[in-house]
Protein backbone atom coordinates (compact mmCIF):
# COMPACT_ATOMS: atom_id res chain seq x y z
CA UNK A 1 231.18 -5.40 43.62
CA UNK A 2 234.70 -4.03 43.25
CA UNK A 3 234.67 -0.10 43.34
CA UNK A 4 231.54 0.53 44.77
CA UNK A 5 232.42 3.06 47.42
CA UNK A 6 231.74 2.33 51.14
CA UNK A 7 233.04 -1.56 50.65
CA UNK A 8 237.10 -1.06 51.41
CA UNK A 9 237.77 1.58 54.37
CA UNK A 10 241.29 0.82 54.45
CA UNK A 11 243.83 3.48 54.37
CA UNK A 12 244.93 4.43 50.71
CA UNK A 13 248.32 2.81 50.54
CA UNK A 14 246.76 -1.02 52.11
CA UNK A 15 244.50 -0.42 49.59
CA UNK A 16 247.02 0.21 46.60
CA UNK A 17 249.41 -2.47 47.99
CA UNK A 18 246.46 -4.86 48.49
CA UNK A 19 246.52 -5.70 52.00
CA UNK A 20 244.08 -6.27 54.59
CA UNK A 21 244.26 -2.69 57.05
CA UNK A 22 243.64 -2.83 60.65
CA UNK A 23 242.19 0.68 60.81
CA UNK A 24 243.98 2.04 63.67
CA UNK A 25 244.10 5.67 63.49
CA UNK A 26 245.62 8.35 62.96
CA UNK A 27 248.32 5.81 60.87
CA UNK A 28 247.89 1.87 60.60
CA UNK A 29 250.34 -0.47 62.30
CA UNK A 30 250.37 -2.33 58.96
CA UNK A 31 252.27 0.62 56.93
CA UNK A 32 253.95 1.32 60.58
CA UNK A 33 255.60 -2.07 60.55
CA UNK A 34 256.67 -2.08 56.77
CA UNK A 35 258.14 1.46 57.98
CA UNK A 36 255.31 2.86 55.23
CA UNK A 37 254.09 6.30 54.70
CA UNK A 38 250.25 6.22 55.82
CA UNK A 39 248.35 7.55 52.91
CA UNK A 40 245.40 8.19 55.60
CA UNK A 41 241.65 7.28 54.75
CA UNK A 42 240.07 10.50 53.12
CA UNK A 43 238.89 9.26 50.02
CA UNK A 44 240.93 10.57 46.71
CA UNK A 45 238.97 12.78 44.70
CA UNK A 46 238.81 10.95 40.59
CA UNK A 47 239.11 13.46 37.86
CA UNK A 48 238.31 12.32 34.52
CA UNK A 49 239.65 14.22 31.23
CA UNK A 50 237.38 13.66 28.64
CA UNK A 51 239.45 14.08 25.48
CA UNK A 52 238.06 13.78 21.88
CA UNK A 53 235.18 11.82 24.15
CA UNK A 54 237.19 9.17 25.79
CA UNK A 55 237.50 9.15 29.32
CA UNK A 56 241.00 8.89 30.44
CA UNK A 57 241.95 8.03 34.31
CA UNK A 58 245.44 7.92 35.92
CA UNK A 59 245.62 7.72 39.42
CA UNK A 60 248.20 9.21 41.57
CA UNK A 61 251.10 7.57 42.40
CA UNK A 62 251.86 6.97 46.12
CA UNK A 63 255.14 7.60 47.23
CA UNK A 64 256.59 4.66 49.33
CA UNK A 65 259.53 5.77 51.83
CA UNK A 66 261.23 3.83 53.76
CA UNK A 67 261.78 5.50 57.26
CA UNK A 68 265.50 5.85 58.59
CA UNK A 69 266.19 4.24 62.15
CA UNK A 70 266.13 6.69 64.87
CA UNK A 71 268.99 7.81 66.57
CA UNK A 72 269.09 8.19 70.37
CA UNK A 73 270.27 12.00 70.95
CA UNK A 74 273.47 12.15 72.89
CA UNK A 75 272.79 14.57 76.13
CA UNK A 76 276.36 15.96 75.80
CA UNK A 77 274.98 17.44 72.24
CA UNK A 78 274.74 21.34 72.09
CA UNK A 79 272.10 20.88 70.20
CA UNK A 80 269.72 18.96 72.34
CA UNK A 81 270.08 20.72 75.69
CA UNK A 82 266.75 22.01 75.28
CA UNK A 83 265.32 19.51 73.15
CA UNK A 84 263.09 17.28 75.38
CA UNK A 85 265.25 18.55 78.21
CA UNK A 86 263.21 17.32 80.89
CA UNK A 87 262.96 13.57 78.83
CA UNK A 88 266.35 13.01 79.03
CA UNK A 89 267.38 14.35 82.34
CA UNK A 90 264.80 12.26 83.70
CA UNK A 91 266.45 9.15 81.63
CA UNK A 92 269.83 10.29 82.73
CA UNK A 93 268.88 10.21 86.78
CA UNK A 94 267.10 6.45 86.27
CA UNK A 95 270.17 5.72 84.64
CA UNK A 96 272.29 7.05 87.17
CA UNK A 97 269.84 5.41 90.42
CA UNK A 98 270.35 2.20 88.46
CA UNK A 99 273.98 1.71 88.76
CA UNK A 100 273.94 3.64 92.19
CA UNK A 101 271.68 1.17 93.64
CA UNK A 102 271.92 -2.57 93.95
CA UNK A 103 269.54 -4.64 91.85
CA UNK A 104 265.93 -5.91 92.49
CA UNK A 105 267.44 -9.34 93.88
CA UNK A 106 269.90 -8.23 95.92
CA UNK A 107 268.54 -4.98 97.84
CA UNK A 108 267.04 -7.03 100.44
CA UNK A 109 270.29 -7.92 101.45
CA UNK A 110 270.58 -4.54 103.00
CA UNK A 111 267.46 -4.99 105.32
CA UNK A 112 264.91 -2.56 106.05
CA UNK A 113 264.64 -0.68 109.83
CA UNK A 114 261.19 -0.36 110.94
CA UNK A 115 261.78 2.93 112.01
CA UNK A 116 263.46 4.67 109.18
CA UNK A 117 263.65 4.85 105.38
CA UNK A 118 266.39 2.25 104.16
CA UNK A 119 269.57 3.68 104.82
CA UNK A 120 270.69 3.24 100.89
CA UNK A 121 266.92 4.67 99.65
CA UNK A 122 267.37 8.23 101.72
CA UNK A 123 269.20 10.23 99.31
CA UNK A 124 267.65 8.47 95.90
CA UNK A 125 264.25 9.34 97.37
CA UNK A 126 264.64 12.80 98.83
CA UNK A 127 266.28 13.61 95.28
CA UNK A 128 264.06 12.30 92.97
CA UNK A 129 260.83 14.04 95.29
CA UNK A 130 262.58 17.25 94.97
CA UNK A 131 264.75 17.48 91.87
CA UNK A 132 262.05 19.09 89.44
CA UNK A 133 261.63 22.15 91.89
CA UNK A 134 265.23 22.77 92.96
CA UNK A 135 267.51 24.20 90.48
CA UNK A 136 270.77 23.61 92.73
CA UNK A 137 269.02 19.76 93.47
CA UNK A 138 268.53 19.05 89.46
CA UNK A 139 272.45 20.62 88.51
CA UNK A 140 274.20 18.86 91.12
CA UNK A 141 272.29 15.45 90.61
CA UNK A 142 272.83 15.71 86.23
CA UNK A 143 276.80 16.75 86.76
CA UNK A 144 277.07 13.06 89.17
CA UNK A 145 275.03 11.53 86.57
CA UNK A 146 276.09 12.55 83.64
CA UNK A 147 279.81 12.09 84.37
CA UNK A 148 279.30 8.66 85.55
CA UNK A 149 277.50 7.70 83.07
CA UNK A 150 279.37 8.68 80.49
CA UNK A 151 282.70 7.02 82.53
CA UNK A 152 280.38 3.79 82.41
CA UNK A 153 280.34 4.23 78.71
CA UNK A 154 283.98 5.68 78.38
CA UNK A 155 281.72 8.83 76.49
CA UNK A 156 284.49 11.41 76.74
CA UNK A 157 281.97 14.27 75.62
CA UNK A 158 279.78 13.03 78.38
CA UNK A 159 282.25 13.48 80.98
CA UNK A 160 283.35 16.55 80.13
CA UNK A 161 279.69 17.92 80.08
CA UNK A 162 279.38 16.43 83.42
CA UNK A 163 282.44 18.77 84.67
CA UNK A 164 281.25 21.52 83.01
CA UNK A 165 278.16 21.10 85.35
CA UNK A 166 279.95 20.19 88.36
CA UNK A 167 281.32 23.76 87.93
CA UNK A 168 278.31 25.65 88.05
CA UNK A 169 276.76 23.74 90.63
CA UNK A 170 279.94 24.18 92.93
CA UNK A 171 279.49 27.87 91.67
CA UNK A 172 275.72 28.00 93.42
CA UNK A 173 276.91 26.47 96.80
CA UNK A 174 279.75 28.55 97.28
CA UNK A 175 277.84 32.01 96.33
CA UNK A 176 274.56 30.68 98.48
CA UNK A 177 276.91 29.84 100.88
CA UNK A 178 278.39 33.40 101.35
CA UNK A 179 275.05 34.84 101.96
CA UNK A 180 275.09 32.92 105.13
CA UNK A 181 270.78 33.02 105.01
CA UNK A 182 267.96 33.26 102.51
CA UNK A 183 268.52 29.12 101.44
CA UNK A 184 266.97 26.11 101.98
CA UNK A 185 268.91 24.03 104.67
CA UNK A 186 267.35 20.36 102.88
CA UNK A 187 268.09 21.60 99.47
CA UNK A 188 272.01 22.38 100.53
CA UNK A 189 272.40 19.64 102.56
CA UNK A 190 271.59 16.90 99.59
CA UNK A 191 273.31 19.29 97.02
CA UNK A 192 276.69 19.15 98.63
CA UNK A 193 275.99 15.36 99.11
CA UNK A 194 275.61 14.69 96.06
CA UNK A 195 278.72 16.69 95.27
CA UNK A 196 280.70 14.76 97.66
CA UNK A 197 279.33 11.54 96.33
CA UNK A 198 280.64 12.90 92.72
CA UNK A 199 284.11 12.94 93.76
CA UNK A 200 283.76 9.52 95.99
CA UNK A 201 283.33 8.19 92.42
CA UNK A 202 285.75 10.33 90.70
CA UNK A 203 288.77 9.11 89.32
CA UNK A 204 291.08 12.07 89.58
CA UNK A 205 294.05 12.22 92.05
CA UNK A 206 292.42 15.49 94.12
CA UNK A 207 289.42 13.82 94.97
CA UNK A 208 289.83 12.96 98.41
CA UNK A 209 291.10 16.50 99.18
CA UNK A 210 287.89 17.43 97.01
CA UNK A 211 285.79 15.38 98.79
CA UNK A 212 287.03 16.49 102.28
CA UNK A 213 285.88 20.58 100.73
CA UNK A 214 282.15 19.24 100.44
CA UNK A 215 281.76 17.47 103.64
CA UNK A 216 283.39 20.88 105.48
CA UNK A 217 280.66 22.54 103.90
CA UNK A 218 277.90 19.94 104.34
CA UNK A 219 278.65 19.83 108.40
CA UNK A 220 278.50 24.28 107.89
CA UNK A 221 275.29 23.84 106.94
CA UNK A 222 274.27 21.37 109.43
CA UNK A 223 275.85 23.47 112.57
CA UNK A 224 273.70 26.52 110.86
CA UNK A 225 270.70 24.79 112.75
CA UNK A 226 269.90 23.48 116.45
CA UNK A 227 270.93 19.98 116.99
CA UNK A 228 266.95 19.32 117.96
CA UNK A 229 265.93 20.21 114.37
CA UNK A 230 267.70 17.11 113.09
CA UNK A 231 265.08 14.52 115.38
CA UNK A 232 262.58 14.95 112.71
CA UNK A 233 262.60 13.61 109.10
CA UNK A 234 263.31 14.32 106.39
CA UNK A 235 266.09 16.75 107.87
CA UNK A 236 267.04 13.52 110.39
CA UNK A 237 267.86 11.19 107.11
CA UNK A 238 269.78 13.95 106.04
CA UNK A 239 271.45 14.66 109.17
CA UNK A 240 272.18 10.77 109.05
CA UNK A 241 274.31 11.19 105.79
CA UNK A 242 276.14 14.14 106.97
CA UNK A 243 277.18 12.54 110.06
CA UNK A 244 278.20 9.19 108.88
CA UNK A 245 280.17 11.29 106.38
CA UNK A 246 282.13 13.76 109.00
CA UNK A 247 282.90 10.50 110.86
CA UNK A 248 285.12 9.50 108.13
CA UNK A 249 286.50 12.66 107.31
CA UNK A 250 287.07 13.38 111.32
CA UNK A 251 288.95 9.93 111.47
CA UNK A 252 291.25 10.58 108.18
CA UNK A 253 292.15 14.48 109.04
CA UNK A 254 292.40 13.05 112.68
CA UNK A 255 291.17 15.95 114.57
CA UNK A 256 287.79 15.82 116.24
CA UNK A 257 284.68 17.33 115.01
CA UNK A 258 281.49 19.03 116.78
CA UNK A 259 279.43 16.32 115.75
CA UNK A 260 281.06 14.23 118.70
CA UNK A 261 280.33 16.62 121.68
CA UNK A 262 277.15 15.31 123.98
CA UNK A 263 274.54 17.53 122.42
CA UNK A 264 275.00 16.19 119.02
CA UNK A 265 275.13 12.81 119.95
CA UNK A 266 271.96 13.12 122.14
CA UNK A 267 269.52 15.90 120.24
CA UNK A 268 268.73 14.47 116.65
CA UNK A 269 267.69 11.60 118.08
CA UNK A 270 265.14 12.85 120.83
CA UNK A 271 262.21 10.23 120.63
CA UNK A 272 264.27 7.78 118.28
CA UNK A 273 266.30 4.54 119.44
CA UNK A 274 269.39 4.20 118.07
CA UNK A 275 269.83 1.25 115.89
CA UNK A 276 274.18 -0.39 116.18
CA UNK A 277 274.97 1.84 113.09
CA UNK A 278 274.08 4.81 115.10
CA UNK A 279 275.98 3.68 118.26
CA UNK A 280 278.93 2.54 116.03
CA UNK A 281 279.30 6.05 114.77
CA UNK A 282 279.32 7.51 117.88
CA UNK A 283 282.32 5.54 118.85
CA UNK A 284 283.84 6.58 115.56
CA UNK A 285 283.36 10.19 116.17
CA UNK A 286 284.92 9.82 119.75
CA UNK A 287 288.17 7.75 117.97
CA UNK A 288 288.70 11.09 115.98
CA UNK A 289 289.36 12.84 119.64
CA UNK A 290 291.88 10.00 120.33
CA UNK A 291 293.61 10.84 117.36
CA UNK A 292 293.76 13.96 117.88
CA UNK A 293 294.97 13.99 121.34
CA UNK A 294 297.31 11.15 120.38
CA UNK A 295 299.20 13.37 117.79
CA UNK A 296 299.62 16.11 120.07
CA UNK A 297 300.53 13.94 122.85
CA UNK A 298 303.49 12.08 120.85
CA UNK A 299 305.11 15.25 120.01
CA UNK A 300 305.46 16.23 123.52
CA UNK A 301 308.37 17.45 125.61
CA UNK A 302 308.70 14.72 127.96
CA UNK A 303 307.49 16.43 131.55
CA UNK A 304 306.01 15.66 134.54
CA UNK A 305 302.96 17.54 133.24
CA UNK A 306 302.80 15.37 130.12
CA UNK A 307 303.05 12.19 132.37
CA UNK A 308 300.07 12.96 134.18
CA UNK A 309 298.43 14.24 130.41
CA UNK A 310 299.50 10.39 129.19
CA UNK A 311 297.70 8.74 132.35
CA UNK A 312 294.36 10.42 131.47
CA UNK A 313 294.57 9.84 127.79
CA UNK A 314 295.05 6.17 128.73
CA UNK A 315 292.11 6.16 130.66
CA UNK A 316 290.45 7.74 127.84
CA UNK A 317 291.33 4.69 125.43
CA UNK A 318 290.33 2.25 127.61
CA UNK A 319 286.73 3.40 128.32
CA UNK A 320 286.54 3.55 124.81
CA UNK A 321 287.43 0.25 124.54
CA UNK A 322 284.58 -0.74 127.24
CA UNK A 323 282.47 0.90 124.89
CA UNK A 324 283.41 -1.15 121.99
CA UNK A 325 282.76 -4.25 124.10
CA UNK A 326 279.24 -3.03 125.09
CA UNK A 327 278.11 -2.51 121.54
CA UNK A 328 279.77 -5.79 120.02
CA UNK A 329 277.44 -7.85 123.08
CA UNK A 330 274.09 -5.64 122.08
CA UNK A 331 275.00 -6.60 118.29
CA UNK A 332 274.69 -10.03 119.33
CA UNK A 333 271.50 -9.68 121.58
CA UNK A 334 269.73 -7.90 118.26
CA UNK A 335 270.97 -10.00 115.61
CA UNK A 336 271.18 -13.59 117.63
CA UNK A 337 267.40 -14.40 116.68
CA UNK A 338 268.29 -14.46 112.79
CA UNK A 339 271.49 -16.32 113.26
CA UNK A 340 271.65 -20.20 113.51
CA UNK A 341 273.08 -21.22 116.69
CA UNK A 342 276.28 -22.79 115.44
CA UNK A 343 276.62 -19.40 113.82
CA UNK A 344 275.69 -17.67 116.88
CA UNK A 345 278.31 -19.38 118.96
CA UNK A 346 281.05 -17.99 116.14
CA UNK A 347 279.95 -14.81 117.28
CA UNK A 348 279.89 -15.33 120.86
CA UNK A 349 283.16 -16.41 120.63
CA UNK A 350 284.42 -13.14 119.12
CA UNK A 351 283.89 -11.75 123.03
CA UNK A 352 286.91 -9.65 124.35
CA UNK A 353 288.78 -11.99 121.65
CA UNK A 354 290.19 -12.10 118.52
CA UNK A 355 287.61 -12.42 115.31
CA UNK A 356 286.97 -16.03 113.70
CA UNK A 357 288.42 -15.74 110.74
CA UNK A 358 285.53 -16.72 108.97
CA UNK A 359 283.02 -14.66 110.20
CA UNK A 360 282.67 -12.50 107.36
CA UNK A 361 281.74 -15.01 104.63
CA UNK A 362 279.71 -16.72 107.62
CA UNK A 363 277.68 -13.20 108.07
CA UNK A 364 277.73 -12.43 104.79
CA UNK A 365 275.10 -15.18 104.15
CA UNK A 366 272.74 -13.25 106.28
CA UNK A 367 273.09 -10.03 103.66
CA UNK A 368 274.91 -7.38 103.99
CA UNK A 369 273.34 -5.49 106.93
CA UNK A 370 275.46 -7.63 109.61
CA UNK A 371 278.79 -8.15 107.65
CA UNK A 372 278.35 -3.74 107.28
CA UNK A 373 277.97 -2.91 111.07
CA UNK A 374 280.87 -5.67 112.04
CA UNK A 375 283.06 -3.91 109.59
CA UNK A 376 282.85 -0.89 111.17
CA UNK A 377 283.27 -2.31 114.19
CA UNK A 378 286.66 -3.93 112.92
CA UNK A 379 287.39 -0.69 111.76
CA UNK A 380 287.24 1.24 115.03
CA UNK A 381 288.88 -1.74 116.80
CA UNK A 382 292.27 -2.26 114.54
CA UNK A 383 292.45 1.86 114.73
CA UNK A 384 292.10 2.20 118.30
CA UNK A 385 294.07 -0.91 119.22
CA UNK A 386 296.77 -0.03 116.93
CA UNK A 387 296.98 3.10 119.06
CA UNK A 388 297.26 2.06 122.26
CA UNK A 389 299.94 -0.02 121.12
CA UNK A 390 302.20 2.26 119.98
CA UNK A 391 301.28 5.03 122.99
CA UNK A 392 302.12 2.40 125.31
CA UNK A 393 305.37 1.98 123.75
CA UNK A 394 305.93 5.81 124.05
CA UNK A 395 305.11 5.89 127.90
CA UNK A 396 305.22 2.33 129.08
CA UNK A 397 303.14 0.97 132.10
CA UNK A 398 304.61 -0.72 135.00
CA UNK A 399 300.88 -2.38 135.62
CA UNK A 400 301.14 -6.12 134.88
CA UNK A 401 297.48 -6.45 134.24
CA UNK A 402 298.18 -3.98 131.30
CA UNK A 403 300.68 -5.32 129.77
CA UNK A 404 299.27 -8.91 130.11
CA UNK A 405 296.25 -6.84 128.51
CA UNK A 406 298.45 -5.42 125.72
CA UNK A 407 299.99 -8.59 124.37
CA UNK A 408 296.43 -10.72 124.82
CA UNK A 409 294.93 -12.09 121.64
CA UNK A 410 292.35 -9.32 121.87
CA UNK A 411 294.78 -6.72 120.69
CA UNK A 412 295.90 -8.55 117.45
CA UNK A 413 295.52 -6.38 115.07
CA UNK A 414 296.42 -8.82 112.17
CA UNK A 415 293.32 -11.25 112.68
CA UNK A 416 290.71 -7.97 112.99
CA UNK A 417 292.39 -6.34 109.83
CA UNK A 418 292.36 -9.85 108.25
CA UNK A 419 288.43 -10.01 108.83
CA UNK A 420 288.02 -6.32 107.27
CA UNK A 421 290.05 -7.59 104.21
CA UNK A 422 287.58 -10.97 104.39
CA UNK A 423 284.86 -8.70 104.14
CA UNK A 424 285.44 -6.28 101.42
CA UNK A 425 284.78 -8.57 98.41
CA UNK A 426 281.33 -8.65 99.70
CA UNK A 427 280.58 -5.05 98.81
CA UNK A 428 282.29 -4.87 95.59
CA UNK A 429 280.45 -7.11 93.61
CA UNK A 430 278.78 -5.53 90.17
CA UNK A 431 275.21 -6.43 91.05
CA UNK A 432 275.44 -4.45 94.83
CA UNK A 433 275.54 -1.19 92.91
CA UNK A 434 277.92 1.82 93.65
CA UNK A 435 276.13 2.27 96.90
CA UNK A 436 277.80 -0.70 98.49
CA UNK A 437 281.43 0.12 96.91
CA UNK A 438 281.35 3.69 98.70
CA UNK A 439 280.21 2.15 102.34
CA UNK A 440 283.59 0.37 102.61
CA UNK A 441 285.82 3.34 101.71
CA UNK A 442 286.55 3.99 105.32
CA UNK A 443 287.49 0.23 106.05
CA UNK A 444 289.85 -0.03 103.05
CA UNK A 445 291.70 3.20 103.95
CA UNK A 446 291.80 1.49 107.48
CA UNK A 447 293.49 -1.96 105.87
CA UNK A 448 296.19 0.56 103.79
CA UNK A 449 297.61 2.77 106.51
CA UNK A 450 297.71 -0.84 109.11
CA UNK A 451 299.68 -2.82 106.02
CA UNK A 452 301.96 0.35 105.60
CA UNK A 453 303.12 0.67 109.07
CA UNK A 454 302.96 -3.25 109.98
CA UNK A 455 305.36 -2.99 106.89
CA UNK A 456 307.52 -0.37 108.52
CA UNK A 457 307.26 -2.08 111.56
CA UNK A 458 308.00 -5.90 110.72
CA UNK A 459 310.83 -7.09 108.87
CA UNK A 460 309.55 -10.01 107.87
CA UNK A 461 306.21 -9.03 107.06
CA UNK A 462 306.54 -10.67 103.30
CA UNK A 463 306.45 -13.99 105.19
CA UNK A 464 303.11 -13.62 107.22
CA UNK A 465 300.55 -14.94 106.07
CA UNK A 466 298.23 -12.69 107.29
CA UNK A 467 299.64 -9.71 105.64
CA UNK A 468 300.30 -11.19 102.22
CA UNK A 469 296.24 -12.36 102.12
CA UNK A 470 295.60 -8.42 103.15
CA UNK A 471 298.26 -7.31 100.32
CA UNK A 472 296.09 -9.56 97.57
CA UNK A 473 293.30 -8.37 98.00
CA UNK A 474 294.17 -4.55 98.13
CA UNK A 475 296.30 -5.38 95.28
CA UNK A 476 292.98 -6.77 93.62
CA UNK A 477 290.02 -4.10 94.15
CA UNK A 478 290.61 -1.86 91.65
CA UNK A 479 290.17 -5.25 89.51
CA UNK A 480 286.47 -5.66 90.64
CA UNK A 481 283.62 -3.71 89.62
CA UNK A 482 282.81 -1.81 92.50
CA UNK A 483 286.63 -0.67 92.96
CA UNK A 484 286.68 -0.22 90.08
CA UNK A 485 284.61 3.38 91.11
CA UNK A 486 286.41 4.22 94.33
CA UNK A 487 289.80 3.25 93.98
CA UNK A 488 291.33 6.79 93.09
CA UNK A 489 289.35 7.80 96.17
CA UNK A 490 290.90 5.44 98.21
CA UNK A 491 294.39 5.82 97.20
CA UNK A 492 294.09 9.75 97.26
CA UNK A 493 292.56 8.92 100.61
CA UNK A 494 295.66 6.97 101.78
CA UNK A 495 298.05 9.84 100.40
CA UNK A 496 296.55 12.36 102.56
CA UNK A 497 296.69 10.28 105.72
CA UNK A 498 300.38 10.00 105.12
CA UNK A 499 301.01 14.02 104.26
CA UNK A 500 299.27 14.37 107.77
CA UNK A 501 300.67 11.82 109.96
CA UNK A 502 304.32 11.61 108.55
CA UNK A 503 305.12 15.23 107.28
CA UNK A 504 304.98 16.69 110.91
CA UNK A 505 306.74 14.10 112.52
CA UNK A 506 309.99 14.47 110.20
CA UNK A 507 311.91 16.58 112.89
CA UNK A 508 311.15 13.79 115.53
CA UNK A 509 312.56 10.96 114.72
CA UNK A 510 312.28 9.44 117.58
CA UNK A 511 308.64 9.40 118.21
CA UNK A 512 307.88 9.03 114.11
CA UNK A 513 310.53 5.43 115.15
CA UNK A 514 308.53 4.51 118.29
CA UNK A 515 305.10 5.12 116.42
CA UNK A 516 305.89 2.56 113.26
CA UNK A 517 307.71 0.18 115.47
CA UNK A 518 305.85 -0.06 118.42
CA UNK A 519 303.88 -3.07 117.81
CA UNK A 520 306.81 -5.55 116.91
CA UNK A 521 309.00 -4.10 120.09
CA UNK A 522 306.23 -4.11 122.20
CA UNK A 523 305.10 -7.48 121.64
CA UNK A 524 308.57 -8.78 122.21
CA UNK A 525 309.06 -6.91 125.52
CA UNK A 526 305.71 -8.43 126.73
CA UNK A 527 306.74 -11.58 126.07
CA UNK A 528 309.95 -11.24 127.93
């Protein structure tokens, strides 16, 4: 019987509009999806006015409003920095991780050691374990994802917000940093990561010279303990960063760094086997004493004493060179049981020879794990190579072995800076993430200073083959998505490498001559 109560428990507006109500409380999805106010289900109290004794009832009209879509806050809004703060910094980071790391599909391509945390998971996992308790951690980490998230988005208010916290969190280092004690070594060292990471992906033309300020401090920090510390994690992923870092930034100031003396090659890893990226770094760290000793060396007074100096850097180069041959044959005996043999054979072939020049797309099929640690292998090979080119050119050997050596296809620098140029395309592709973009900064600076002085050096080097592939696709990686993120670096990179190799050779001419023409002169005396 219609108005009988207890029959109809729907909310009030169902029942004014008539429709069937699920019930769900406090508000029904039925006025929810007609974007509905709720009248709730508390019964309406029924007054009736009896009026010259006729009973009049009006019910009360329910007011029907149609809800406005929400609006996502902007985190660069005054107004919402402490609205839901913690909501949207924690959106902001999985944004930020998101475009940092490579997706779902393709982060298998980077392996897994069974010893260690991935080597692209170590600072994503530290950080997001520790953000909420570090103020330093949770600054740095919202200034590097704010700003790149609003570059993503070309959100100018976003990127300026981002600066504005890059500032302060600079500010925190460098005042913790004078204090010299009283800080947490972990929470510094993945602060000024992160910091140099922010201006790896910055598009301004100081960041290299930026970025070079935050690694100075990051290996301060790390010297600030005893090598032995760094064995154990987390402080050993850490220490992993840092060193991989001051590597690079040892190789493109070229002056060595304390990170290649014996202790700190042999201390953080007591009880832990070196995988080939370890190794490969070590070699890198000990090319950063050849440059050194190289530029010092080919501004010398020609003497006697500088003779004998020139024989034992020599020697120097060349047991580096033995050591690149020993960790190119233990790369094979690791990775030869995942390679087919036709493809292992490629490989094989590579020994004390020139690359095939399709290795990289062949390795690159096998991820990105064995195309990475062959790049830096290239890497260390077309700088040291390149080298002992020109040295030999400055105090030539009367040794036939050596020069046979010199002019073998071993030392062609052309078909190993071909292969890093082969390679590169690999790491810059938009599902990889900006993790993989920022691993091949080092080999790209590599391919721009060997193009500029093959340039200087050959006359005909528009004609080569070689060279014009490496100009295209230098020409081409600020095109992709990945370079896209680290091409200012890069370039900025490149600039300083010039300012420090050319500038304080302008009063010699004749060794700044020797050094860009060596190769081409050399070559032809050899052949002679």
């Amino acid at each position: 019987m219609v108005g009988v109560p207890g029959r109809s428990k729907g909310c009030s507006t169902c029942r004014r509009r008539k429709k069937k109500c699920d019930l769900k409380q406090p508000t029904c999805d039925v006025c929810a999806k007609g974007k509905l106010l709720c009248g709730g289900y508390q019964r309406e109290m029924i007054v009736v006015q009896v009026e010259g004794g006729k009973g009049v009832y009006k019910p009360q009209a329910i007011e029907i409003k149609r809800q406005a879509p929400l609006r996502m806050p902007s985190i660069a809004d005054m107004r919402t920095r402490d609205l839901n703060r913690a909501a949207l910094e924690t959106k902001c980071f999985t944004t930020f991780w998101d475009l940092y790391i490579p997706k779902d599909k393709d982060i298998g391509k980077w392996g897994l050691d069974a010893n260690r945390t991935n080597a692209l998971a170590r600072l994503p996992a530290y950080t997001s374990r520790n953000v909420s308790s570090s103020d330093k951690l949770r600054c740095a980490l919202l200034a590097l994802s704010i700003s790149k998230i609003g570059r993503a988005n070309q959100d100018r208010a976003m990127i300026e917000r981002g600066m504005e916290l890059y500032g302060k969190s600079l500010s925190q280092v460098t005042s913790q940093l004078r204090r010299q004690a009283g800080f947490d070594s972990m929470e510094m060292l993945v602060t000024c990561r992160l910091l140099a990471l922010y201006e790896q992906l910055n598009d301004t033309t100081t960041s290299a010279q930026n970025w070079h300020g935050h690694v100075n401090g990051l290996l301060h920090i790390v010297k600030l303990l005893p090598p032995e510390v760094y064995s154990v994690r987390p402080k050993h992923d850490m220490f992993l960063e840092a060193r991989y870092d001051g590597a690079v930034a040892a190789l493109v100031n070229r002056k060595s760094t304390f990170l290649s003396s014996p202790e700190w090659m042999i201390k953080p890893f007591k009880g832990l086997r070196k995988n080939v990226v370890d190794t490969i770094t070590d070699i890198l760290l000990q090319l950063s004493e050849v440059l050194e000793e190289f530029d010092t060396m080919s501004l010398a007074v020609l003497t006697p004493e500088t003779n004998e100096r020139a024989k034992k850097f020599k020697t120097k180069c060349w047991k580096l060179d033995e050591r690149l041959q020993t960790w190119y044959c233990d790369f094979i005996t690791r990775t030869s049981s995942a390679l087919r043999p036709q493809d292992l054979q490629r490989v094989v072939d590579g020994i004390r020879a020139p690359p095939p020049e399709e290795l990289p797309d062949m390795l690159a099929e096998y991820g990105l794990v064995p195309l990475f640690d062959m790049v830096q292998y290239w890497t260390a090979c077309s700088i040291l190579y390149s080298s002992i080119l020109v040295f030999y050119r400055m105090f030539p050997s009367t040794n036939r072995e050596t020069v046979k050596l010199l002019s073998s296809p071993r030392m062609d620098i052309k078909t190993t800076t071909l292969c890093i140029a082969r390679s590169i395309k690999h790491f810059l592709r938009p599902d990889l993430g900006l993790a993989a973009a920022v691993s091949v900064t080092l080999p790209i600076s590599c391919l721009s200073q060997t193009l500029y002085y093959q340039n200087l050096a050959y006359s005909n080097q528009h004609e080569c083959p070689k060279f014009i592939e490496i100009q295209n696709t230098l020409e081409e990686i600020g095109t992709t998505a990945g370079g896209f993120w680290i091409s200012s670096f890069v370039d900025d990179m490149f600039k300083l490498v010039l300012n420090l190799v050319a500038k304080p050779r302008a009063g010699n001419t004749d060794n700044l001559d020797a050094r860009c023409q060596a190769v081409d002169k050399y070559d032809t005396e050899a052949s002679k």
